[in-house]
C-alpha atoms as a PDB file:
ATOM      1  CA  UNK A   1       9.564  54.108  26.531  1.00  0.00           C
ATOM      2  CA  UNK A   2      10.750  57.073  25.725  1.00  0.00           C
ATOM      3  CA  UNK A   3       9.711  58.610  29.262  1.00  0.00           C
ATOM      4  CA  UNK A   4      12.796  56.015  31.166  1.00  0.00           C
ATOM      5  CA  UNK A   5      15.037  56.824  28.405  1.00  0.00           C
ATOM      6  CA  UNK A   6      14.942  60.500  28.974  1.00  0.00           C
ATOM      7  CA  UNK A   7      15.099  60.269  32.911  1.00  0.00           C
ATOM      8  CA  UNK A   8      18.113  57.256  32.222  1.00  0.00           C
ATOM      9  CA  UNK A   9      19.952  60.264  30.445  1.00  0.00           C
ATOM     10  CA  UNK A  10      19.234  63.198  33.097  1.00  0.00           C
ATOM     11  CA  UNK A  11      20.243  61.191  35.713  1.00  0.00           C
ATOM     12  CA  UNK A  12      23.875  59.884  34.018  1.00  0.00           C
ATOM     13  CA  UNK A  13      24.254  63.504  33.347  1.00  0.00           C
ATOM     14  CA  UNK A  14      23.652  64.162  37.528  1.00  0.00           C
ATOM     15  CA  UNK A  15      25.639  60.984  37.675  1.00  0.00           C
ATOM     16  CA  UNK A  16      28.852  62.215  35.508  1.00  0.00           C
ATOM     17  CA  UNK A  17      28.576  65.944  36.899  1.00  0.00           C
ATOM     18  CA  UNK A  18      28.779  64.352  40.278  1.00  0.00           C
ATOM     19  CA  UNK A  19      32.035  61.725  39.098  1.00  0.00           C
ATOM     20  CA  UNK A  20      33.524  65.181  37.441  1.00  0.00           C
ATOM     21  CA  UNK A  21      33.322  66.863  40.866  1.00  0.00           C
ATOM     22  CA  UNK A  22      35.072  64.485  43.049  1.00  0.00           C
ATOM     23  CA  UNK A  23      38.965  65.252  42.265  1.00  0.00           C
ATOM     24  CA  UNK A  24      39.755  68.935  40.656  1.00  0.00           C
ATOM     25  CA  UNK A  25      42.107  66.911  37.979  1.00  0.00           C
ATOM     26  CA  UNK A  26      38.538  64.920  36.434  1.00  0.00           C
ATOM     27  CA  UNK A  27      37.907  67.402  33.512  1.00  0.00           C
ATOM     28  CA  UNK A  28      41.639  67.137  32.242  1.00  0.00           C
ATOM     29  CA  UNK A  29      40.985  63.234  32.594  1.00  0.00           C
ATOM     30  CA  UNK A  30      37.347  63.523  30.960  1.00  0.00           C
ATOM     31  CA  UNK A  31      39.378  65.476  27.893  1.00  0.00           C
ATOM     32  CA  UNK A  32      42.226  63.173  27.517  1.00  0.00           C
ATOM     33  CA  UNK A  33      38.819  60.361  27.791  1.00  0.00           C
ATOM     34  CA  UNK A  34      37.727  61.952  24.814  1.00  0.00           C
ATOM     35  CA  UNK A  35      40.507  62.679  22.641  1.00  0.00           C
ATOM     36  CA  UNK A  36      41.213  58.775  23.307  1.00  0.00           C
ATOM     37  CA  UNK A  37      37.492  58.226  22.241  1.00  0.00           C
ATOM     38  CA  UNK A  38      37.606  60.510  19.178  1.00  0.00           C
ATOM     39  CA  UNK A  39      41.105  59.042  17.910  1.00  0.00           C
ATOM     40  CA  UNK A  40      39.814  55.374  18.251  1.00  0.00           C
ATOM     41  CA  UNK A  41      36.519  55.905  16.271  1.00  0.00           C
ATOM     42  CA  UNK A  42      38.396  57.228  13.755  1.00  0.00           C
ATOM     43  CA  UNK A  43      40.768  54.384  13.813  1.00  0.00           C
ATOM     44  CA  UNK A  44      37.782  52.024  13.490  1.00  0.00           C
ATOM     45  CA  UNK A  45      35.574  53.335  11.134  1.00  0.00           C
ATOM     46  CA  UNK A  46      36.492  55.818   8.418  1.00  0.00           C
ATOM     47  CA  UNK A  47      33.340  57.652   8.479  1.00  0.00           C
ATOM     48  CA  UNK A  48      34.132  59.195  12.232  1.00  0.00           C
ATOM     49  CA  UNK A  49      37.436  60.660  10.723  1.00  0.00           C
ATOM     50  CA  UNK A  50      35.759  64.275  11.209  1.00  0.00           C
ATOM     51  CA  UNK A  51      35.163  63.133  14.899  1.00  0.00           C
ATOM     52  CA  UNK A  52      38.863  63.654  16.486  1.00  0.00           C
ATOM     53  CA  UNK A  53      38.128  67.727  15.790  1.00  0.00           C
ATOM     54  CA  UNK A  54      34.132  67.676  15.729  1.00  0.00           C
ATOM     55  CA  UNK A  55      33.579  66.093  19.397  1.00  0.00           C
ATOM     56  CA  UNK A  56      36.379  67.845  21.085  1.00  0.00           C
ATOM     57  CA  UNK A  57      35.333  71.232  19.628  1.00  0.00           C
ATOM     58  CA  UNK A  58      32.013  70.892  22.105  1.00  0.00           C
ATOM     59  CA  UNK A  59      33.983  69.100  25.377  1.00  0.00           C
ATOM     60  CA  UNK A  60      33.573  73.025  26.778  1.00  0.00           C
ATOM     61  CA  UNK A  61      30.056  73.374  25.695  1.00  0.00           C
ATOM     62  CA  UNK A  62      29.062  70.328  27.424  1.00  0.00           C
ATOM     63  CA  UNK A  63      30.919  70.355  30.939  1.00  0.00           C
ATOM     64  CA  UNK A  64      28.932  74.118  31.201  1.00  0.00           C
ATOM     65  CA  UNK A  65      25.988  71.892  30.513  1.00  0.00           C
ATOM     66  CA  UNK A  66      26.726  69.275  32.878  1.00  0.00           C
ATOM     67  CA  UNK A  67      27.434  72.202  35.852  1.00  0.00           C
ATOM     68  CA  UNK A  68      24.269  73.900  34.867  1.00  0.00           C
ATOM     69  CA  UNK A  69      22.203  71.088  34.771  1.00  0.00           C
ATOM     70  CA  UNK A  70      23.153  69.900  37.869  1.00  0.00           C
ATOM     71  CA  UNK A  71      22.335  73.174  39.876  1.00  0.00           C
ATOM     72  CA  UNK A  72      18.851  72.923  38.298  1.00  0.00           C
ATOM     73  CA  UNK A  73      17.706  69.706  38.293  1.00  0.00           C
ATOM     74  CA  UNK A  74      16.944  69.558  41.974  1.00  0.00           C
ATOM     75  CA  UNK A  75      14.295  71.831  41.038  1.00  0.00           C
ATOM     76  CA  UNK A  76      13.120  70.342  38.236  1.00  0.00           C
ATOM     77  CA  UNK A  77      12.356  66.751  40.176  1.00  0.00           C
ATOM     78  CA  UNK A  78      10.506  68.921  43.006  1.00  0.00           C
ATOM     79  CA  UNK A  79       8.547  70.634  40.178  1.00  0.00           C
ATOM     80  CA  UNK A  80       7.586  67.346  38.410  1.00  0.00           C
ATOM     81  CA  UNK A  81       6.965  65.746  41.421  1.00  0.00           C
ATOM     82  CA  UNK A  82       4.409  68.284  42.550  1.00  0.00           C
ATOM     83  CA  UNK A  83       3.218  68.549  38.988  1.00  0.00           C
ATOM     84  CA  UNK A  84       2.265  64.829  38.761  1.00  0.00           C
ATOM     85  CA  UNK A  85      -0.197  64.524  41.378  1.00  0.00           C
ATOM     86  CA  UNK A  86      -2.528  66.693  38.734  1.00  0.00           C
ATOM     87  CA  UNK A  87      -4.429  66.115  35.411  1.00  0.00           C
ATOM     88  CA  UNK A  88      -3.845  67.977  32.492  1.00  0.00           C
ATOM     89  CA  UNK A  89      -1.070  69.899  33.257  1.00  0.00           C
ATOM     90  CA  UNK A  90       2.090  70.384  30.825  1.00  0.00           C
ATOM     91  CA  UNK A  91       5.467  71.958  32.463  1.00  0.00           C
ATOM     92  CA  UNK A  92       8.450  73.095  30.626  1.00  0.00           C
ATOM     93  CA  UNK A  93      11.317  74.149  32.867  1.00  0.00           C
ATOM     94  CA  UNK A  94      14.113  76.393  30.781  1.00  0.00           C
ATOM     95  CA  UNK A  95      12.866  74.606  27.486  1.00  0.00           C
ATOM     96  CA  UNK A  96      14.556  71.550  28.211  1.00  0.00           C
ATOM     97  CA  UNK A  97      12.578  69.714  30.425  1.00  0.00           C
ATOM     98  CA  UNK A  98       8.830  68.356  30.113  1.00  0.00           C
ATOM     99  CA  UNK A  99       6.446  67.103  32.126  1.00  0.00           C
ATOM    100  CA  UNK A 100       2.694  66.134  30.766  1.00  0.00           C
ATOM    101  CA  UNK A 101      -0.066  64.316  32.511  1.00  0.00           C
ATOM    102  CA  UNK A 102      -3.122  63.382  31.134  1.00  0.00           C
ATOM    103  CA  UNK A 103      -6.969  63.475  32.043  1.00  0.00           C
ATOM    104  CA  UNK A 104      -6.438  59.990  33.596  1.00  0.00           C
ATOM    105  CA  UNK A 105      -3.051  61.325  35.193  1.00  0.00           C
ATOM    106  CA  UNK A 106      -0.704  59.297  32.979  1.00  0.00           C
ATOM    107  CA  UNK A 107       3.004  60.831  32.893  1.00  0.00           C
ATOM    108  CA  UNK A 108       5.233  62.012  30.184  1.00  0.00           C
ATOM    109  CA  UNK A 109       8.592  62.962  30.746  1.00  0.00           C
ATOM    110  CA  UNK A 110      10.790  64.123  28.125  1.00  0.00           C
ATOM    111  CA  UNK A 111      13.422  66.137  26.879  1.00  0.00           C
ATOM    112  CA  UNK A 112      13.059  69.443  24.648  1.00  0.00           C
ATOM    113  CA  UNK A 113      15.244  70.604  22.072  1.00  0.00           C
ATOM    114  CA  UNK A 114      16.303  73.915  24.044  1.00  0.00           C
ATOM    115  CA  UNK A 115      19.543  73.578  25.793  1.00  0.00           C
ATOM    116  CA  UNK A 116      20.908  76.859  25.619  1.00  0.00           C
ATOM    117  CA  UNK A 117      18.300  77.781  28.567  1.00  0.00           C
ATOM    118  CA  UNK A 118      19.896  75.638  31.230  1.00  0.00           C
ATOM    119  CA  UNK A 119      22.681  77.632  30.997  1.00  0.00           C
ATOM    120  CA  UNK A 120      21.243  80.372  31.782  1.00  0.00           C
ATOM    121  CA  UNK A 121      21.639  81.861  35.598  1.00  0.00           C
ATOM    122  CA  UNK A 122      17.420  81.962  35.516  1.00  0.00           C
ATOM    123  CA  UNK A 123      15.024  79.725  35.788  1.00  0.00           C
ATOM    124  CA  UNK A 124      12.277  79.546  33.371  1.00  0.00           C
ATOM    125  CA  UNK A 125       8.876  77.772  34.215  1.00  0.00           C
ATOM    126  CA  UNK A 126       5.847  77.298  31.953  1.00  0.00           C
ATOM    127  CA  UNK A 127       3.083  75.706  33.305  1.00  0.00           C
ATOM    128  CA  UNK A 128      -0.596  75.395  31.493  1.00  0.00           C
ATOM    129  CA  UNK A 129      -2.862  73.329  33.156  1.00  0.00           C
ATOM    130  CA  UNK A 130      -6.522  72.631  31.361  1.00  0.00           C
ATOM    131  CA  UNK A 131      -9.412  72.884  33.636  1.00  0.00           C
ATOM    132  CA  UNK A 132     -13.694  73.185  32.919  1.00  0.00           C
ATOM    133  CA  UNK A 133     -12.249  73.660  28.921  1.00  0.00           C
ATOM    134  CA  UNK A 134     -10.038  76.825  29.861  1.00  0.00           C
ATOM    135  CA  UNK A 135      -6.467  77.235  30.073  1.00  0.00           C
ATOM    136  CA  UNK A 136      -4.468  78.704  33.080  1.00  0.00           C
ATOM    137  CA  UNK A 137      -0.895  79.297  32.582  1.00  0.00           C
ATOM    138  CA  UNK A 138       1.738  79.940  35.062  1.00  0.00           C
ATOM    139  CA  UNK A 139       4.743  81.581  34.464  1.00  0.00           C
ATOM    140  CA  UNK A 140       7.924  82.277  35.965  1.00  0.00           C
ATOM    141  CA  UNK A 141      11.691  83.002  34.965  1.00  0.00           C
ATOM    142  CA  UNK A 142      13.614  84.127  37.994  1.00  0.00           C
ATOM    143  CA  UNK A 143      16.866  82.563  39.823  1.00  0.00           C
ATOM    144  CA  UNK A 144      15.986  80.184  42.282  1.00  0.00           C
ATOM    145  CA  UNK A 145      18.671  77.485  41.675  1.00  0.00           C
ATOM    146  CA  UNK A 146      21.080  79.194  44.354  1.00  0.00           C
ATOM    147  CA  UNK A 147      18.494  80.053  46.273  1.00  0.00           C
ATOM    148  CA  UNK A 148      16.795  78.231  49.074  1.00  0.00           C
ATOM    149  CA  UNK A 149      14.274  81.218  49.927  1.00  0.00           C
ATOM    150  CA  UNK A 150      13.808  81.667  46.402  1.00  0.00           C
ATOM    151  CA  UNK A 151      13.225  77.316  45.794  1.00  0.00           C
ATOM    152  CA  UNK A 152      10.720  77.381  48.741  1.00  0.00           C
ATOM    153  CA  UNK A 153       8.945  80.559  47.505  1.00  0.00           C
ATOM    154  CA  UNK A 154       8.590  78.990  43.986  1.00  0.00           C
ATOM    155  CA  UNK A 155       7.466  75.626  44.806  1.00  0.00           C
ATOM    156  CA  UNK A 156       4.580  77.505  47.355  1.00  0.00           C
ATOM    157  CA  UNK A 157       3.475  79.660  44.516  1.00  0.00           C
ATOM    158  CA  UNK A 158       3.348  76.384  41.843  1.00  0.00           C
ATOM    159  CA  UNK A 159       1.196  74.242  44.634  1.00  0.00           C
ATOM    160  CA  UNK A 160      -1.014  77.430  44.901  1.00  0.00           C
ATOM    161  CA  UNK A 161      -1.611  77.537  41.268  1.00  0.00           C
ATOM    162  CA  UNK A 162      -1.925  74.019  40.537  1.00  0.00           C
ATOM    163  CA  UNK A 163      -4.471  73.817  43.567  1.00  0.00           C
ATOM    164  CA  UNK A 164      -6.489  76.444  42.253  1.00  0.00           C
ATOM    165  CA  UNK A 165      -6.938  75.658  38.790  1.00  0.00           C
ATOM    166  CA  UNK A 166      -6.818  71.918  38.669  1.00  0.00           C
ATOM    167  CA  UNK A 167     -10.166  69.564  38.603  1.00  0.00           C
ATOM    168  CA  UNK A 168      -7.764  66.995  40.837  1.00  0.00           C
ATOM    169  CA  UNK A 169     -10.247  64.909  42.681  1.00  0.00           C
ATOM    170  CA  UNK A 170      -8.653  62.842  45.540  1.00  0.00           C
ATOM    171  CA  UNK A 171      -8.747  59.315  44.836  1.00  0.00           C
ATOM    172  CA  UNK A 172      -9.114  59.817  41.417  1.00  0.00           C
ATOM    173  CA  UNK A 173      -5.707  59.795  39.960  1.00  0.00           C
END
């Protein structure tokens, strides 16, 4: 379950980045959308009163999310999508985003606590994959986000690794 809910929250963030990005004037009306938010929970339940300052302290925080996010998570679907096809494998890109497959090739996908590395210009990759009772890892924290060289490059070099190391047996999976 909580493998849809995390991909029903990446892409609304996509989603709302994408809404944001349409007319220049959409983060003045996503602000003024909050302050109207924040002022009415506080008008409906005394326990948000902290709310009107609290949310509107981290509007900032969250539209460099959103525009971070969104130059990244191109990547990241490539990445799990190549990462799926194989057992035992578990990818974190920047610290935010998981991917895990099983033995049997069952997917997890969820969220990490780490947002701070999504903002960041790099990339970061961690991939282990278990294979014959050892562990490979591949590793990899470079900008390829604005980079279509750089994208293609990285996605060759992941296949590679995952080819190499991996037990995958066709048919299997």
């Amino acid at each position: 379950m909580k493998n849809e809910i995390d991909k029903t929250i990446w892409e609304a963030y996509k989603d709302f980045y994408g809404a944001l990005t349409v007319h220049e004037d959409m983060r003045n009306v996503f602000e003024k959308g909050l302050k109207c938010f924040s002022a009415y929970l506080c008008h409906i339940d005394q326990d948000y009163a902290y709310n009107m300052t609290y949310l509107m302290e981290f509007h900032e925080d969250f539209l460099i999310f959103l525009e971070a996010f969104n130059k990244k998570y191109k990547t990241v679907e490539q990445l799990f999508a190549i990462a799926q096809e194989y057992p035992n494998v578990t990818l974190k890109i920047d610290r935010y985003w998981m991917l895990e497959t099983n033995a049997k090739g069952k997917v997890k996908k969820s969220t990490l606590g780490e947002k701070d590395f999504v903002r960041e210009e790099k990339t970061m990759i961690e991939c282990s994959i278990l294979c014959n009772l050892k562990r490979y890892v591949f590793h990899r924290n470079e900008i390829v986000r604005l980079k279509k060289d750089g994208t293609t490059k990285l996605i060759k070099d992941f296949t590679d690794f995952l080819e190499t190391y991996s037990l995958k047996v066709q048919g299997d999976l």
